[in-house]
N, C-alpha and C. Protein backbone atom coordinates (compact mmCIF):
# COMPACT_ATOMS: atom_id res chain seq x y z
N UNK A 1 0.82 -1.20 0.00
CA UNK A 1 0.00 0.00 0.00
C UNK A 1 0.86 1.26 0.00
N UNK A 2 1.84 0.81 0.84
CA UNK A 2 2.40 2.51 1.03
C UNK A 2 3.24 2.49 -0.09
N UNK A 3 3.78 1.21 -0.73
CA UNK A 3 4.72 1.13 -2.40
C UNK A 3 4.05 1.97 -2.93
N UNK A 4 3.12 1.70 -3.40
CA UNK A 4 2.03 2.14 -4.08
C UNK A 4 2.17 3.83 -4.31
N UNK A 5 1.77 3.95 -3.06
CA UNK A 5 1.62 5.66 -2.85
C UNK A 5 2.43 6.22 -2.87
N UNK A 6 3.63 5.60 -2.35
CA UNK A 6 5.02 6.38 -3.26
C UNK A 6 5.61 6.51 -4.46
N UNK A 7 4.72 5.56 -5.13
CA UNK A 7 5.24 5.33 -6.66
C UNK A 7 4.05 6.25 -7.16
N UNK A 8 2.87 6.67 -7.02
CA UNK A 8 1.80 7.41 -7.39
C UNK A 8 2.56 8.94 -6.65
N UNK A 9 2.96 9.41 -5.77
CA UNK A 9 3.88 10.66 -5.39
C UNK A 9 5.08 10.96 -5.99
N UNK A 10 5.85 10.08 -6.36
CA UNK A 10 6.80 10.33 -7.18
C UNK A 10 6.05 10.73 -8.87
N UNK A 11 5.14 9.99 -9.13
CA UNK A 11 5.03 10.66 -10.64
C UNK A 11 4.29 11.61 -10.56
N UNK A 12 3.49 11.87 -9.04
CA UNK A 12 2.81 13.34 -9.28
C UNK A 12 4.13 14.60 -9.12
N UNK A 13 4.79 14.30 -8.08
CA UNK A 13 6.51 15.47 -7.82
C UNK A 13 6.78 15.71 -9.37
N UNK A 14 6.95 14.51 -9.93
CA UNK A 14 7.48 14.78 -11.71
C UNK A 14 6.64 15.53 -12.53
N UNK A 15 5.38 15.62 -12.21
CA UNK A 15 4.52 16.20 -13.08
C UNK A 15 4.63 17.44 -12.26
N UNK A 16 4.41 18.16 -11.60
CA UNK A 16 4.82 19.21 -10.46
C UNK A 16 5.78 20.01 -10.74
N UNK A 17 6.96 19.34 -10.91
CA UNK A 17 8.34 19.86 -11.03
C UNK A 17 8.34 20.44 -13.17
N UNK A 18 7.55 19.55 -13.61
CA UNK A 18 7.91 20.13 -15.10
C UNK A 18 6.41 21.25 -15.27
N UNK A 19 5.58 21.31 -14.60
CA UNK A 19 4.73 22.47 -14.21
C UNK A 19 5.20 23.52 -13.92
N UNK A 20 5.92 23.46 -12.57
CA UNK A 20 6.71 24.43 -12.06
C UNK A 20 7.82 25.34 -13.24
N UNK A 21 7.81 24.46 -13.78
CA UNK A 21 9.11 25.04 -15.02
C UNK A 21 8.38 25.41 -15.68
N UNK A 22 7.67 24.29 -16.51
CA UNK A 22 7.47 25.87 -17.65
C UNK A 22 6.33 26.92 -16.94
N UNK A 23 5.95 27.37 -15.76
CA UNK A 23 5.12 28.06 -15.27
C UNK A 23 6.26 29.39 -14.94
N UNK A 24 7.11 29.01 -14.12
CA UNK A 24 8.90 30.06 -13.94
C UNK A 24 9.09 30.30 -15.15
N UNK A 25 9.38 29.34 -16.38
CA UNK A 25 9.65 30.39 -17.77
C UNK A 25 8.81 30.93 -18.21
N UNK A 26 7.10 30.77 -17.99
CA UNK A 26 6.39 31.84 -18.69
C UNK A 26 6.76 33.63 -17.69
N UNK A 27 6.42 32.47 -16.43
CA UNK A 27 7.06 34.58 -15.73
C UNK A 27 8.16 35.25 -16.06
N UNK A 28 9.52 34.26 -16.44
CA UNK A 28 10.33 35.18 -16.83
C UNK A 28 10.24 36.15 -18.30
N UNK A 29 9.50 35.26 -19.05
CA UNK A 29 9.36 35.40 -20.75
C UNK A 29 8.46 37.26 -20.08
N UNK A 30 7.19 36.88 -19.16
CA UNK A 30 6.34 38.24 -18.94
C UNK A 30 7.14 39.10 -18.11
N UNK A 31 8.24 38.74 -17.23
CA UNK A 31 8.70 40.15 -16.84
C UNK A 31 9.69 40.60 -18.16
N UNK A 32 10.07 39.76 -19.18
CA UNK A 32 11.12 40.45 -19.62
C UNK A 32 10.74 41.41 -20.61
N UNK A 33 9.13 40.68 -21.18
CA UNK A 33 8.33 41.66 -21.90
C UNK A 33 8.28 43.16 -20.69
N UNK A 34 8.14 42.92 -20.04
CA UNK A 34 7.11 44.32 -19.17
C UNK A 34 8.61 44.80 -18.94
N UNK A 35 9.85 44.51 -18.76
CA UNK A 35 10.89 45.40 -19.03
C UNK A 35 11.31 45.99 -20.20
N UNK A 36 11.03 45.47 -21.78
CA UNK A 36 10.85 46.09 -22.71
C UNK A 36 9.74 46.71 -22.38
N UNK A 37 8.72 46.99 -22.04
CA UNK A 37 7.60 48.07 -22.03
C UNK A 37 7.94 49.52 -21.22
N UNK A 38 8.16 49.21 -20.52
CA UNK A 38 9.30 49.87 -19.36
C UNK A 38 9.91 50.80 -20.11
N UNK A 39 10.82 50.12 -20.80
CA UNK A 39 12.14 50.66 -21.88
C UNK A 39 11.61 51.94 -22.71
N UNK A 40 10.24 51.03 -23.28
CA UNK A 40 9.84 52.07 -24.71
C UNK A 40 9.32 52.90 -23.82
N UNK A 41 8.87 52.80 -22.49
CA UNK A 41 8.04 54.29 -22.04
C UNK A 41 9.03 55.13 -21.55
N UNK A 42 10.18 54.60 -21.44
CA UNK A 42 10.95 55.71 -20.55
C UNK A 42 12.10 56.65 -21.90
N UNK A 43 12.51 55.54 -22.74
CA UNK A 43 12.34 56.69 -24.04
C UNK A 43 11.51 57.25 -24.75
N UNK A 44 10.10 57.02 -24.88
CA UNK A 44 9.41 57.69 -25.59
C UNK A 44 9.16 58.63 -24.79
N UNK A 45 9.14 58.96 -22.95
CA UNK A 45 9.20 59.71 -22.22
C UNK A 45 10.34 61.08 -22.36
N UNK A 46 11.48 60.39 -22.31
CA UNK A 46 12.82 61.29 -22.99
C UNK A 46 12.43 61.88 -24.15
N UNK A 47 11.99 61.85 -25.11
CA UNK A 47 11.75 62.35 -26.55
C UNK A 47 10.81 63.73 -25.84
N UNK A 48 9.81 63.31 -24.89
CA UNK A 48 8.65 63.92 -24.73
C UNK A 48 9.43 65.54 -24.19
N UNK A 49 10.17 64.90 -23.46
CA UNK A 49 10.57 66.22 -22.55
C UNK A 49 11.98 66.40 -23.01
N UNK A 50 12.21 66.32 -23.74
CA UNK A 50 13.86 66.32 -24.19
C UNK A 50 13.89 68.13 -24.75
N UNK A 51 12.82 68.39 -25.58
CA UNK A 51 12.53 69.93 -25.07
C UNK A 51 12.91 69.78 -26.90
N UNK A 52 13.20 68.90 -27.94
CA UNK A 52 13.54 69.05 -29.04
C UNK A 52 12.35 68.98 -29.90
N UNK A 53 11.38 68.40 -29.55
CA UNK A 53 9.93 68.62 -30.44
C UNK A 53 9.03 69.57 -30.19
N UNK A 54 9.12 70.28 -31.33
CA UNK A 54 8.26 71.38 -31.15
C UNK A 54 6.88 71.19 -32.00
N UNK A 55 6.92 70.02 -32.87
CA UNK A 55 5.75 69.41 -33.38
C UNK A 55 4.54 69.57 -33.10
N UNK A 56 3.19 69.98 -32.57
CA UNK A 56 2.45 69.58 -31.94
C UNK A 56 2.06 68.17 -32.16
N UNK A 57 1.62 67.85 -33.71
CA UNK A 57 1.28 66.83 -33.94
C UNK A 57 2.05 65.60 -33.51
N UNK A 58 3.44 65.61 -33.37
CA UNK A 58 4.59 64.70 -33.60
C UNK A 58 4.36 64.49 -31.38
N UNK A 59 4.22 65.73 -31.35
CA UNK A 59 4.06 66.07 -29.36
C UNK A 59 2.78 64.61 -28.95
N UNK A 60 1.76 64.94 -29.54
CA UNK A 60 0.47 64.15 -29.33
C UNK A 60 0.11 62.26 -29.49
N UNK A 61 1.33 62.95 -30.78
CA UNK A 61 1.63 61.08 -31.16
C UNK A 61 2.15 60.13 -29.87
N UNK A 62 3.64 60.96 -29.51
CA UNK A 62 4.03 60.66 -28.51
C UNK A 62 3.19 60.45 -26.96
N UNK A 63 2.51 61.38 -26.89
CA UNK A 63 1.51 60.83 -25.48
C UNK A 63 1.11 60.07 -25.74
N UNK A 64 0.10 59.97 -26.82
CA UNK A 64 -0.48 58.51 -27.29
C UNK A 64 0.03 57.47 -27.32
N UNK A 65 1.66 57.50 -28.10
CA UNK A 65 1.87 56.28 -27.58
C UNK A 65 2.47 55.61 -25.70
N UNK A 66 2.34 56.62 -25.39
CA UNK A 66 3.32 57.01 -23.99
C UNK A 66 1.90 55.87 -22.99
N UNK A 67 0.94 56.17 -23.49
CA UNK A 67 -0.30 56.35 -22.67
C UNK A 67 -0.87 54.67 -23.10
N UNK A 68 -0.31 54.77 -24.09
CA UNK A 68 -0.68 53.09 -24.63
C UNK A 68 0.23 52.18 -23.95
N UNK A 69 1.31 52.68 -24.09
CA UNK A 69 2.26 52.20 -23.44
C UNK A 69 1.96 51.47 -22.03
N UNK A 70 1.70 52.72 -21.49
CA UNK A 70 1.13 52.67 -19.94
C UNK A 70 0.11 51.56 -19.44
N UNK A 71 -1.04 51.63 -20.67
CA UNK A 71 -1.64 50.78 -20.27
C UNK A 71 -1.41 49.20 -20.72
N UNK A 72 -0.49 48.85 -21.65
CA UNK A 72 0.06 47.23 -22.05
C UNK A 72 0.89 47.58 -20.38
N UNK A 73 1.42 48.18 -20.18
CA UNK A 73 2.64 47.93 -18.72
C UNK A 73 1.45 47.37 -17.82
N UNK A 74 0.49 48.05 -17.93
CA UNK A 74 -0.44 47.90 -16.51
C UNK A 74 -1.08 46.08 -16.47
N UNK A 75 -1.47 45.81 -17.73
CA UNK A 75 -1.39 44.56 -18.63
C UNK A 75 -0.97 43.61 -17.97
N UNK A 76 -0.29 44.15 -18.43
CA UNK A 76 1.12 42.67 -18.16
C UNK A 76 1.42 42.84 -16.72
N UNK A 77 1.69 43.61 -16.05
CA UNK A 77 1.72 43.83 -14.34
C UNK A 77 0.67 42.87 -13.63
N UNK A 78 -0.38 42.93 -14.12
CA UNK A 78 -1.53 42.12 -13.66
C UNK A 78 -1.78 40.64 -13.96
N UNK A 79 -1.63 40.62 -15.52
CA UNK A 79 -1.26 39.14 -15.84
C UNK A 79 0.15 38.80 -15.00
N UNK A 80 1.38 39.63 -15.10
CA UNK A 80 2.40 38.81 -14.06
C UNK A 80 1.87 38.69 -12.82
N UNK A 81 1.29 39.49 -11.94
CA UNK A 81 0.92 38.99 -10.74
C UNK A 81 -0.23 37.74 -10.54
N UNK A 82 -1.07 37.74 -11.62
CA UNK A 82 -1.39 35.90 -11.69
C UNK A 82 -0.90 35.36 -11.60
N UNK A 83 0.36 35.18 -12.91
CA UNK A 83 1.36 34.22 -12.82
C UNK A 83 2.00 33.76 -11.63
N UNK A 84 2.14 34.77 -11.15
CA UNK A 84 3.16 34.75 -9.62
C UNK A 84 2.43 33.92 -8.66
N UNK A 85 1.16 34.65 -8.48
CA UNK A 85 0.21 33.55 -7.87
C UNK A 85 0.12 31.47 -8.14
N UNK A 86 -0.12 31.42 -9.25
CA UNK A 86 -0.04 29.97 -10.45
C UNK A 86 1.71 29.72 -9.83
N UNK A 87 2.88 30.52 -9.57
CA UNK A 87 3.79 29.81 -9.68
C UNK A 87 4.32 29.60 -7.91
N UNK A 88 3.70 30.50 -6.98
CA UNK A 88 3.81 30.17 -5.92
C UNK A 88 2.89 28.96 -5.20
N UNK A 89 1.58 28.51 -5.91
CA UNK A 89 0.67 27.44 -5.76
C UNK A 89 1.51 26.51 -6.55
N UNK A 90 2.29 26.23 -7.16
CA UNK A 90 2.71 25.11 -7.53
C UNK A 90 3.95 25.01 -7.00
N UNK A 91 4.43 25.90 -6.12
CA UNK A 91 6.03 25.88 -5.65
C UNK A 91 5.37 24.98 -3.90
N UNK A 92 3.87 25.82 -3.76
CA UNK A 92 3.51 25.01 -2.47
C UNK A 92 2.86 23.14 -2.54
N UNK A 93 2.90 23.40 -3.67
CA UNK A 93 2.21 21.77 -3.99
C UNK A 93 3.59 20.89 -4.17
N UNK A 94 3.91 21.35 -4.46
CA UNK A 94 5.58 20.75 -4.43
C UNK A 94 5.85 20.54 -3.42
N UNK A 95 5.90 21.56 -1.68
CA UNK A 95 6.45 20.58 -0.91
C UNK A 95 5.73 19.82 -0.37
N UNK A 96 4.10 20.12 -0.38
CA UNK A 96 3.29 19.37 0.53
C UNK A 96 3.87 17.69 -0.46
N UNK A 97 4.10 18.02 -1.44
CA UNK A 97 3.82 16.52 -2.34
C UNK A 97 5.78 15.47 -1.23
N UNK A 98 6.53 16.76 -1.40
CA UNK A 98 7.87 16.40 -1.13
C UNK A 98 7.83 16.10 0.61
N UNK A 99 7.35 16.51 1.14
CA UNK A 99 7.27 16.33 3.07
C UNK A 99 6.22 14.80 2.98
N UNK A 100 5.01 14.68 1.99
CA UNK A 100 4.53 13.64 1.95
C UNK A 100 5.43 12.36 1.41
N UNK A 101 5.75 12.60 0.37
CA UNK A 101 6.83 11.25 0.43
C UNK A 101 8.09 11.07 1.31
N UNK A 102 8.66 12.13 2.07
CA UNK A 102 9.49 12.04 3.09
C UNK A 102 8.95 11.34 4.15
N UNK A 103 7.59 11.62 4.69
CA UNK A 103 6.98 11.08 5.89
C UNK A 103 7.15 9.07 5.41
N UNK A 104 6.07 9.23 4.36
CA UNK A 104 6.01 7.53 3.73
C UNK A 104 7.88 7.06 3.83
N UNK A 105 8.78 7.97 3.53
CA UNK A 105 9.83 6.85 3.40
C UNK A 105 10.47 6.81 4.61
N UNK A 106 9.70 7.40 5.76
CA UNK A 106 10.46 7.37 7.39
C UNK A 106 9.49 6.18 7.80
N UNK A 107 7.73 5.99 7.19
CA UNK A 107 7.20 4.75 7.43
C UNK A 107 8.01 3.24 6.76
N UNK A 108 8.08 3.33 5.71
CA UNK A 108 8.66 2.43 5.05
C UNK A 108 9.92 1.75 5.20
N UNK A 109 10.96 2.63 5.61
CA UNK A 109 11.71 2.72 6.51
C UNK A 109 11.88 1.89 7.84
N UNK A 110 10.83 2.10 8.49
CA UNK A 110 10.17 1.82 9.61
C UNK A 110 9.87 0.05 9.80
N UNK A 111 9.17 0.52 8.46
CA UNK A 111 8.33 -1.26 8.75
C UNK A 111 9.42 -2.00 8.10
N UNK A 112 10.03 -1.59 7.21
CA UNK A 112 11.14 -2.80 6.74
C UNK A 112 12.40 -3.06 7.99
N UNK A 113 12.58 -2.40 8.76
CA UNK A 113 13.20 -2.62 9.92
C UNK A 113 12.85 -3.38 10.76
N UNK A 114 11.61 -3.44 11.01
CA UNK A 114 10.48 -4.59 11.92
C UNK A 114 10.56 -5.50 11.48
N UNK A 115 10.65 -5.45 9.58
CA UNK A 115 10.20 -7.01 8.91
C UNK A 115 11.61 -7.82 8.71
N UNK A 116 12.75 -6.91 8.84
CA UNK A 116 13.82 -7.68 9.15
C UNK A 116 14.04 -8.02 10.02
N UNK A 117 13.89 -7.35 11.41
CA UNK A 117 14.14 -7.85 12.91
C UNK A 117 13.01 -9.14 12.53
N UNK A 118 11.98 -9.13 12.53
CA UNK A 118 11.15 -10.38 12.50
C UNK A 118 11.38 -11.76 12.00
N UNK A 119 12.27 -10.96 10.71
CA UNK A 119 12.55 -12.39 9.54
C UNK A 119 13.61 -13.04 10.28
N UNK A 120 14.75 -12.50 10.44
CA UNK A 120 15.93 -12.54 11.53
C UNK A 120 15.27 -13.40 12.86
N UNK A 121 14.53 -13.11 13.58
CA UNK A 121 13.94 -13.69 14.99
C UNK A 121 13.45 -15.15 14.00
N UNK A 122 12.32 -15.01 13.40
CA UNK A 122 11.90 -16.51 12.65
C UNK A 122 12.94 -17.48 11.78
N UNK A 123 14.22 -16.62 11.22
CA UNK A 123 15.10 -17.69 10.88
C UNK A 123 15.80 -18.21 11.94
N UNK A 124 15.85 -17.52 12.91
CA UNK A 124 16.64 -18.07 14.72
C UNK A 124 15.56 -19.00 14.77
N UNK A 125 14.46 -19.04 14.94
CA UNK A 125 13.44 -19.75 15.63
C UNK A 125 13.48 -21.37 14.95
N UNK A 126 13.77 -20.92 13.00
CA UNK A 126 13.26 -22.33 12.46
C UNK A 126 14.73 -23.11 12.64
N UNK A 127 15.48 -22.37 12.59
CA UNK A 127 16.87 -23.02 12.55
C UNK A 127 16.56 -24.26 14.25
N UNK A 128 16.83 -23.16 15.46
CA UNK A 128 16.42 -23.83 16.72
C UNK A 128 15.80 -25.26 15.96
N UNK A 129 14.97 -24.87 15.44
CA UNK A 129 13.36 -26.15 15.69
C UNK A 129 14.30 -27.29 14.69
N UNK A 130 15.23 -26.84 13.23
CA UNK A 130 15.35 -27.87 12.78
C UNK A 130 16.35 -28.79 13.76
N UNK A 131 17.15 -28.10 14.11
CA UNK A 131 18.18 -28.78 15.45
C UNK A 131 17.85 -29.95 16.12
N UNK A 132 16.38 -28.93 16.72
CA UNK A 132 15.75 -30.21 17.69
C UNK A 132 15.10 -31.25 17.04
N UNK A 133 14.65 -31.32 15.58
CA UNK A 133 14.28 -32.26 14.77
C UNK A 133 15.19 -32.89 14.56
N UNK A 134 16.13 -32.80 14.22
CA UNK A 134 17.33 -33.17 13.77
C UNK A 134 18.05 -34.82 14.85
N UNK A 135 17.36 -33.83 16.73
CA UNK A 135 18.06 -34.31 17.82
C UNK A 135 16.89 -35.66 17.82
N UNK A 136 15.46 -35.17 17.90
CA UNK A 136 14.67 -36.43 17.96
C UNK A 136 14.42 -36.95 17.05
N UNK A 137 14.97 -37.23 15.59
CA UNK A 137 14.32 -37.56 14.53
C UNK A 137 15.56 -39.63 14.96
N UNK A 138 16.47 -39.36 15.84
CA UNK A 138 16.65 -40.65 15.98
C UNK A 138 16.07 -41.89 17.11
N UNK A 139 15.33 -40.94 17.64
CA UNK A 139 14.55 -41.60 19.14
C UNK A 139 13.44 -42.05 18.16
N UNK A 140 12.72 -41.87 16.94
CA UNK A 140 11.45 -42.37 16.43
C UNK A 140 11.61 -43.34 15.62
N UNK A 141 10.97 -44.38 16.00
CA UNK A 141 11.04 -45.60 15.43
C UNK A 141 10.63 -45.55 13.56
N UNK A 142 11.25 -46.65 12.52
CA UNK A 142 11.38 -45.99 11.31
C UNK A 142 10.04 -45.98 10.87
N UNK A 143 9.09 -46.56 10.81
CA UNK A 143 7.91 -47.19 10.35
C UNK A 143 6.92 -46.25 10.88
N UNK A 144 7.08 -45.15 12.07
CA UNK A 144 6.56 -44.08 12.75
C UNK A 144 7.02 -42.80 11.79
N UNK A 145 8.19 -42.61 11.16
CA UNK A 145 8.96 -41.68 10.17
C UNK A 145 8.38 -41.81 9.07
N UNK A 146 8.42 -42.96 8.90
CA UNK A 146 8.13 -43.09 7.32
C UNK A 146 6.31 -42.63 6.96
N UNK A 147 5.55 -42.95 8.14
CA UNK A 147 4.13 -42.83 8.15
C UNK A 147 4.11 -41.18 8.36
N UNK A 148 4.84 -40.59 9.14
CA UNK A 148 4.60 -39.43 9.23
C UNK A 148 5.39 -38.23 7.94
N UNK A 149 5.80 -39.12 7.37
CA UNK A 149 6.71 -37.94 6.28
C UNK A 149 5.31 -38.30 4.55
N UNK A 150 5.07 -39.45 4.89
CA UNK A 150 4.51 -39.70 3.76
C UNK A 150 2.55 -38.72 3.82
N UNK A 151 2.13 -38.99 4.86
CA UNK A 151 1.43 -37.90 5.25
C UNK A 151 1.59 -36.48 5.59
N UNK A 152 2.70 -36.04 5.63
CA UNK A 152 2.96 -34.53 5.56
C UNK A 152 2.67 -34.45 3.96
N UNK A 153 3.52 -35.51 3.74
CA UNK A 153 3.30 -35.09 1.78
C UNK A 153 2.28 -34.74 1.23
N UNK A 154 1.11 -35.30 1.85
CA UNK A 154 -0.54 -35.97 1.13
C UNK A 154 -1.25 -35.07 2.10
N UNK A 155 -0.55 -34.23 3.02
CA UNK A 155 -1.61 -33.35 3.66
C UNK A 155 -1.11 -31.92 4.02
N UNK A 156 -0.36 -31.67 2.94
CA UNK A 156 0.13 -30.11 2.87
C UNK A 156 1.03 -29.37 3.84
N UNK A 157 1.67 -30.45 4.57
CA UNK A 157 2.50 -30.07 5.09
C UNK A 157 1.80 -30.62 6.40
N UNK A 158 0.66 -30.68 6.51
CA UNK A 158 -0.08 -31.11 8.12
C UNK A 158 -0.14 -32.44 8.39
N UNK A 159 0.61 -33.09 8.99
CA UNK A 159 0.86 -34.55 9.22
C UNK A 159 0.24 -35.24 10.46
N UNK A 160 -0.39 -34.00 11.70
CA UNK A 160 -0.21 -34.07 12.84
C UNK A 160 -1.34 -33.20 13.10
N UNK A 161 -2.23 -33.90 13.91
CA UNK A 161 -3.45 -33.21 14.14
C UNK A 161 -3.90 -32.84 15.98
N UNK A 162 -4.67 -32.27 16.77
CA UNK A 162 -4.46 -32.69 18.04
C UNK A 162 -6.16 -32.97 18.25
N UNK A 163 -6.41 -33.75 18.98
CA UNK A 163 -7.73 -34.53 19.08
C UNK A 163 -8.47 -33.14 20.32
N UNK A 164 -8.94 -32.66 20.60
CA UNK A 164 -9.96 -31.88 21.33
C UNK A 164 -11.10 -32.02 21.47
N UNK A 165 -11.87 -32.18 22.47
CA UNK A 165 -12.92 -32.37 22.92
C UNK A 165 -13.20 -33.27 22.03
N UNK A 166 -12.82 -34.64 21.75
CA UNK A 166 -13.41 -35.44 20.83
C UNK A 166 -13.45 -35.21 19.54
N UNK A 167 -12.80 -34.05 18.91
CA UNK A 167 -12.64 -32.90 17.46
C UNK A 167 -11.51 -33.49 16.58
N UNK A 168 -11.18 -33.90 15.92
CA UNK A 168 -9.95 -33.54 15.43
C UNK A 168 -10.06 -32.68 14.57
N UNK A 169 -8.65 -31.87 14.86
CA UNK A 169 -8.34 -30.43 14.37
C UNK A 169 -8.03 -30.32 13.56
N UNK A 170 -7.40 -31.50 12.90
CA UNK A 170 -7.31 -31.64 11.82
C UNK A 170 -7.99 -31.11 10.54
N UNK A 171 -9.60 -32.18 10.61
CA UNK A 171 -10.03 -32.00 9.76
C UNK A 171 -11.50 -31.45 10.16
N UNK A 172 -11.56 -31.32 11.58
CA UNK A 172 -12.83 -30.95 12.10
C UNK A 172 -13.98 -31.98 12.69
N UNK A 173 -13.72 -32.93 12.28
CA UNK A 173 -15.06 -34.17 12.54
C UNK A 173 -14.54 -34.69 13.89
N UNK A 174 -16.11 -35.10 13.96
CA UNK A 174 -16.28 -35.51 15.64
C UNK A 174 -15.53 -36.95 15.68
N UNK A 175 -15.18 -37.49 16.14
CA UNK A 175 -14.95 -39.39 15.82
C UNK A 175 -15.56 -39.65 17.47
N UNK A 176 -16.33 -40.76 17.37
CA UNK A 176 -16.62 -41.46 18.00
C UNK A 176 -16.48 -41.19 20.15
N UNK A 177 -17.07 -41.23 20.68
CA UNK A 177 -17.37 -41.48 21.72
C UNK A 177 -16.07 -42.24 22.39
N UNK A 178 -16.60 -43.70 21.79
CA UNK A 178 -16.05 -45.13 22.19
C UNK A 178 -14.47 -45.09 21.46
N UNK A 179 -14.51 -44.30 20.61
CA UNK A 179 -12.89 -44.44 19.86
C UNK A 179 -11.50 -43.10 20.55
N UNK A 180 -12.11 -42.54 20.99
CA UNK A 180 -11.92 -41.02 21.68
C UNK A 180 -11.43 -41.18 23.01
N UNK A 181 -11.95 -42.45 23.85
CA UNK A 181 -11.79 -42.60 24.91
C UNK A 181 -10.88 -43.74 25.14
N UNK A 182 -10.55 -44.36 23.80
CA UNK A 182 -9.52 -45.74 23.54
C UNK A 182 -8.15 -44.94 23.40
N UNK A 183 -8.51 -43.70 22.84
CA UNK A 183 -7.34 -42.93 22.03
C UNK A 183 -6.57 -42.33 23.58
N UNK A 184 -7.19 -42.03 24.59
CA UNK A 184 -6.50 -41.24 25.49
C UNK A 184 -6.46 -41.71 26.61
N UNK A 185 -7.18 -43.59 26.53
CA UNK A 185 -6.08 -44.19 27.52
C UNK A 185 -5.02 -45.63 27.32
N UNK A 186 -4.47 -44.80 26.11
CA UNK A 186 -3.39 -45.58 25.39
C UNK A 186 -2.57 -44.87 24.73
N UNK A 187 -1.64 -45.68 24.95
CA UNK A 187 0.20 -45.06 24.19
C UNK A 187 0.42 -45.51 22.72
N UNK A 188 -0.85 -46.30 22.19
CA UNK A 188 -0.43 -46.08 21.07
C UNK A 188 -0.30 -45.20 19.81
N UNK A 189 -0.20 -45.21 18.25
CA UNK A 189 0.06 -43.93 17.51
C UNK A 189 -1.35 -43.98 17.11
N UNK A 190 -2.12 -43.10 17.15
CA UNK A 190 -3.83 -43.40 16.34
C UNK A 190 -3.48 -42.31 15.20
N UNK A 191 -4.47 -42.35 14.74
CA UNK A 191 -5.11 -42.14 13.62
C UNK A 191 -6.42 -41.37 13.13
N UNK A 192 -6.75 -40.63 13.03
CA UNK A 192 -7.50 -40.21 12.31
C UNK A 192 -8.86 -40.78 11.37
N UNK A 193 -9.72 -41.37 11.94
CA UNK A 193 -10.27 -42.18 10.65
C UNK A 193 -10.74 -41.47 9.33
N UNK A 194 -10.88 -40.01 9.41
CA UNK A 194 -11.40 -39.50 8.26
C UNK A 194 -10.18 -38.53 7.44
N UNK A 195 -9.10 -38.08 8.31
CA UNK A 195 -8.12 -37.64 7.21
C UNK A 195 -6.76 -38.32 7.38
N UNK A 196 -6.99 -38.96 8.36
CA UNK A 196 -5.87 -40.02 8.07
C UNK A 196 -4.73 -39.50 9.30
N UNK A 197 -4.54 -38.42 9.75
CA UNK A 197 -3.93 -37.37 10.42
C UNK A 197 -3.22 -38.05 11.39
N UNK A 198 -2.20 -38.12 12.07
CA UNK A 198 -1.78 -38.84 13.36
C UNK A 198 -2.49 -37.94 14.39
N UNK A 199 -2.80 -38.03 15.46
CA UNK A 199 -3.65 -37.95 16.63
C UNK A 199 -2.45 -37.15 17.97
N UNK A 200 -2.42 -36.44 18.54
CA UNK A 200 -2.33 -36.89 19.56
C UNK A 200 -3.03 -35.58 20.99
N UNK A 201 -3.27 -35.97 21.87
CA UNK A 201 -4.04 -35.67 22.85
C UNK A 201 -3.12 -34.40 23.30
């Protein structure tokens, strides 16, 4: 689950991060326009007052364009401050996206540390157990081995059932009253009559 969501955060960061870009090059592309706008108003400003046109007509052109000017500057001032907006909402989605996959990889982190201490504790544990198999597998008579390995085979690994309240756990069925009460006051190996299971109390 949490794979998952880090692999779904990582391709949203990627989609984020090439947002973020070309969203930063459109603002730069609009301030660099609104600094050419800038430019033409502050020379067509100089011309105005430079004190060398005595034109009227040539005088009027110039406000006009001075005034047009003014208002593409005002323009673009406003469209850039959208932008700015659009590029600071995606600069903040970026870290919420980046602190979110940091958190997941301090979980992940986390649990794979547990699942190694665990795996580690259960390979101690099976090792132990084969040992002690190992130690009693010569105290059992062969014909007791051979019955019990050939039924692990034929029962999924479950060779060995424990009889409860008359139950076997095996396979669930009741057996008998009269057979139940033979089984637990005797040393011999029983059986199971319905899955075959070795028995014991």
């Amino acid at each position: 689950m949490l794979r998952a969501e880090q692999s779904q955060l990582k391709l949203k960061l990627a989609e984020l991060q090439n947002q973020l870009r070309d969203e930063e090059h459109k603002q730069k592309k609009m301030e660099g326009e609104l600094d050419l706008i800038s430019l033409k108003i502050e020379k067509e400003e100089s011309k105005l007052y430079s004190g060398t046109i005595a034109n009227p007509k040539e005088l009027s052109s110039i406000q006009g364009e001075i005034k047009s000017l003014k208002k593409q500057k005002d323009e673009h001032e406003t469209e850039l401050l959208e932008e700015l907006d659009v590029v600071d909402g995606a600069k903040e989605n970026l870290e919420e996206i980046k602190a979110h996959l940091a958190s997941n990889s301090e979980k992940l982190s986390a649990l794979e540390a547990e699942f190694n201490k665990l795996f580690a504790e259960i390979e101690e544990e099976v090792a132990e157990l084969r040992k002690n198999r190992e130690n009693i597998l010569p105290a059992i008579p062969p014909d007791v081995l051979e019955l019990y390995e050939r039924l692990r085979e034929d029962k999924q690994g479950v060779a060995v059932a424990e009889l409860k309240d008359g139950v076997c756990w095996g396979c669930r069925m009741e057996l008998p009253a009269e057979e139940v009460d033979k089984i637990l006051h005797s040393d011999e190996l029983w059986q199971c009559d319905n899955c075959k299971r070795i028995l014991i109390r």
